[in-house]
N, C-alpha and C. Protein backbone atom coordinates (compact mmCIF):
# COMPACT_ATOMS: atom_id res chain seq x y z
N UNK A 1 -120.90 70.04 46.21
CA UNK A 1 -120.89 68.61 46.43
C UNK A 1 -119.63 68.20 47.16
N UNK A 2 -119.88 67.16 48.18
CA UNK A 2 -118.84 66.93 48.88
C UNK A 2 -118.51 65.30 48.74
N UNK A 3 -116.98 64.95 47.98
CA UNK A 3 -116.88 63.50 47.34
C UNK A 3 -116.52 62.93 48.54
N UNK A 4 -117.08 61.59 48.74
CA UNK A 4 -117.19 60.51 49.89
C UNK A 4 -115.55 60.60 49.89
N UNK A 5 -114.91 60.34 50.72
CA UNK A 5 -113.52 59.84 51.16
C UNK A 5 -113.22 58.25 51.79
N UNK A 6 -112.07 57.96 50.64
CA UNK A 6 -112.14 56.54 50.80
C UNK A 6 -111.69 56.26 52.80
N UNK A 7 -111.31 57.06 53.30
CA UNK A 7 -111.11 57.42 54.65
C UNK A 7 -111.74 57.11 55.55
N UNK A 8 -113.21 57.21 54.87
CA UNK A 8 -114.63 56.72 55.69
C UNK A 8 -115.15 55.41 55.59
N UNK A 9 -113.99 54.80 55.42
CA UNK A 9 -114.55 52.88 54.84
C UNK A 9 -113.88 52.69 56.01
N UNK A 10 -115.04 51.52 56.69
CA UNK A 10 -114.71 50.76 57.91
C UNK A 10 -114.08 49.04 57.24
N UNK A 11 -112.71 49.48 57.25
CA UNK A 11 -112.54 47.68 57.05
C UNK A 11 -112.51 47.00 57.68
N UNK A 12 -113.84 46.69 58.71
CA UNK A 12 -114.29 45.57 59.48
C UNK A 12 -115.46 45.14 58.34
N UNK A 13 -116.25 46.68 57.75
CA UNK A 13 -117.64 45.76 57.40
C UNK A 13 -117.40 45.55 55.73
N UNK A 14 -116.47 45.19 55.02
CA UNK A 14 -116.34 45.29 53.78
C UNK A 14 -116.70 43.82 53.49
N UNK A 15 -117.67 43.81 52.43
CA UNK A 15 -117.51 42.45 51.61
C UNK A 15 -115.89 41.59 51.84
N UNK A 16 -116.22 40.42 51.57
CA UNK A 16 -114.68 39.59 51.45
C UNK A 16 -114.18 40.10 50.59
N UNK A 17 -114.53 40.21 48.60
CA UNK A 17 -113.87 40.64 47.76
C UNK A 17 -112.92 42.09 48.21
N UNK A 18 -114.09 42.84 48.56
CA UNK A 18 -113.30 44.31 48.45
C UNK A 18 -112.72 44.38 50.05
N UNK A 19 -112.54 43.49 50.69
CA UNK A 19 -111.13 43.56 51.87
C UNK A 19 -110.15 42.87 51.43
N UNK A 20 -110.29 41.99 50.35
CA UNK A 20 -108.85 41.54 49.82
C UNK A 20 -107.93 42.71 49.05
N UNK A 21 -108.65 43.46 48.60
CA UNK A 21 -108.15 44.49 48.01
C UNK A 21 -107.27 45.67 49.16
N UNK A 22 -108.24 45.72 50.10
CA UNK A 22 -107.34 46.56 51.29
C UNK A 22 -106.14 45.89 51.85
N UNK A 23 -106.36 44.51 52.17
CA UNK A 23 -105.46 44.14 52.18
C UNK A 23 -104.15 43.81 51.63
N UNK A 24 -104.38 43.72 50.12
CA UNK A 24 -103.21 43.79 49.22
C UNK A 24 -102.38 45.01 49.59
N UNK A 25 -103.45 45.75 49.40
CA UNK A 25 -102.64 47.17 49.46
C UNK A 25 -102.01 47.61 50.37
N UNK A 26 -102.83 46.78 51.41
CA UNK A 26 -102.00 47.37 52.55
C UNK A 26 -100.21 46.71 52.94
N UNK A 27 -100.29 45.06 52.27
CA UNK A 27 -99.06 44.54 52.42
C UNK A 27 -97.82 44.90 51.30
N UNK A 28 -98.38 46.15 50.34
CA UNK A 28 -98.06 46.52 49.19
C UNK A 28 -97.29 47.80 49.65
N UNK A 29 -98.06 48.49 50.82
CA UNK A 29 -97.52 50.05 51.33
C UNK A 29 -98.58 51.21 50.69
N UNK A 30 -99.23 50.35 49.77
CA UNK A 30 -99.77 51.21 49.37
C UNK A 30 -101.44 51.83 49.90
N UNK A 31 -101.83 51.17 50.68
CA UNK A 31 -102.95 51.52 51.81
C UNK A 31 -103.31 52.97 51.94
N UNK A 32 -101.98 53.45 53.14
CA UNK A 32 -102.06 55.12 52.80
C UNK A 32 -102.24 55.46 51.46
N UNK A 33 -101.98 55.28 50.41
CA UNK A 33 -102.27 56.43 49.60
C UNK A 33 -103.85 56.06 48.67
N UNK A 34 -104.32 55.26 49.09
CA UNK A 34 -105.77 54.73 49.30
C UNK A 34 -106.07 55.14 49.96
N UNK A 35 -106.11 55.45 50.98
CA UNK A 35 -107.21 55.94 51.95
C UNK A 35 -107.15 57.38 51.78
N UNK A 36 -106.17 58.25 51.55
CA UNK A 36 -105.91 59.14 51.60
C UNK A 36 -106.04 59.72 50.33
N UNK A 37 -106.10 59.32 49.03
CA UNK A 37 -106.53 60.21 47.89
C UNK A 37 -107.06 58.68 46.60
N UNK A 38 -108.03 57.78 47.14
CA UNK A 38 -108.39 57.17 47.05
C UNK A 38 -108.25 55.89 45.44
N UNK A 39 -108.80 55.19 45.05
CA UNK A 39 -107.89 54.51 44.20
C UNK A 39 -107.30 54.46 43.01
N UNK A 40 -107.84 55.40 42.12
CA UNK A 40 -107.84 56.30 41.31
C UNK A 40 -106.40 57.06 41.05
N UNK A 41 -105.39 57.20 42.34
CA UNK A 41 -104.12 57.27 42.50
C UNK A 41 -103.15 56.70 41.99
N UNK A 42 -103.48 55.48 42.03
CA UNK A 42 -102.58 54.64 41.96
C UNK A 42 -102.50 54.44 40.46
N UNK A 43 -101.00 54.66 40.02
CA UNK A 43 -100.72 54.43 39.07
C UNK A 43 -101.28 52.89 38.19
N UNK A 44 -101.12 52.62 36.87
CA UNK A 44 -101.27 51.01 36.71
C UNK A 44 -101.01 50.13 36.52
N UNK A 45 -99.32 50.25 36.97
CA UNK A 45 -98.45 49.06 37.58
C UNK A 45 -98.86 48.55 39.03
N UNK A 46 -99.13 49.75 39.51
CA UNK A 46 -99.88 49.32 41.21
C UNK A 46 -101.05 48.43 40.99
N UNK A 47 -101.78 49.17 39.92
CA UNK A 47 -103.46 48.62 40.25
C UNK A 47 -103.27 47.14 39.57
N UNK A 48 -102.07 46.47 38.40
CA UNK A 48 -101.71 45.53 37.96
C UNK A 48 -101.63 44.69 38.75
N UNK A 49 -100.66 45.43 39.93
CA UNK A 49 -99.78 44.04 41.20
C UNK A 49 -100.83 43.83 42.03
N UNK A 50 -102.22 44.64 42.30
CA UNK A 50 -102.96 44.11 43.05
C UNK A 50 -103.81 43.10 42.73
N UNK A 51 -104.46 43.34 40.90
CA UNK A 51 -105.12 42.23 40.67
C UNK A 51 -104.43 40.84 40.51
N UNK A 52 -103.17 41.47 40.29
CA UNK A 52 -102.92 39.84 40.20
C UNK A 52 -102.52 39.04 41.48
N UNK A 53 -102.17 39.79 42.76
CA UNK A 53 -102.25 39.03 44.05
C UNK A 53 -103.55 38.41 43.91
N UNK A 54 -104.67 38.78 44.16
CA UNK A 54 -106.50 38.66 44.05
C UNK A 54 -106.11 37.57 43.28
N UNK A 55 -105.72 37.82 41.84
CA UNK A 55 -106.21 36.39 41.54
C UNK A 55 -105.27 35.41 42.08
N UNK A 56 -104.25 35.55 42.41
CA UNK A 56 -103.41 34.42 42.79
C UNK A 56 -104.29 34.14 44.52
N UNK A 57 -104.61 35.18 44.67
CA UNK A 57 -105.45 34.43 46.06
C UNK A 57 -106.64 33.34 46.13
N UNK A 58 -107.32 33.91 44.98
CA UNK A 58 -108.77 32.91 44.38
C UNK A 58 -108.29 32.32 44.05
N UNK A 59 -107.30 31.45 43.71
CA UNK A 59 -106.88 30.25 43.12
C UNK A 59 -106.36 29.59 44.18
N UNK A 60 -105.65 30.03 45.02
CA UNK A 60 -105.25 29.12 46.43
C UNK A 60 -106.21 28.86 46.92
N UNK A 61 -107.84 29.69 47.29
CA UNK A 61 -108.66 29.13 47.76
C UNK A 61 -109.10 28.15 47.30
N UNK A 62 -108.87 28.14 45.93
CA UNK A 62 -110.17 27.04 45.14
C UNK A 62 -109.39 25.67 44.89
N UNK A 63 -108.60 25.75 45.35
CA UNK A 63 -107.58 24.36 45.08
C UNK A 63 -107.43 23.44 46.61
């Protein structure tokens, strides 16, 4: 069996939700090591600071 690689995600065609997430990560530094050994990596202080950008983003929208 050969596991999909997060490598092979086009972030042009991603849902809105899950490009906010690339994007966090990516203004985080942490992008490369997403794409490259996918999200599961990331410790969960990382995966902490991303949800809570997300939500601080859904709330700027909705206001």
């Amino acid at each position: 069996m050969t596991k999909k690689k997060e490598s092979m995600v086009d972030l042009q065609k991603l849902e809105p939700e899950e490009k906010i997430k690339y994007e966090i990560a990516d203004e985080l530094g942490l992008l490369d090591k997403v794409l490259n050994n996918g999200w599961k990596s990331l410790s969960s202080k990382e995966t902490g600071k991303i949800g809570g950008m997300i939500t601080k983003r859904k709330r700027k929208e909705t206001k």
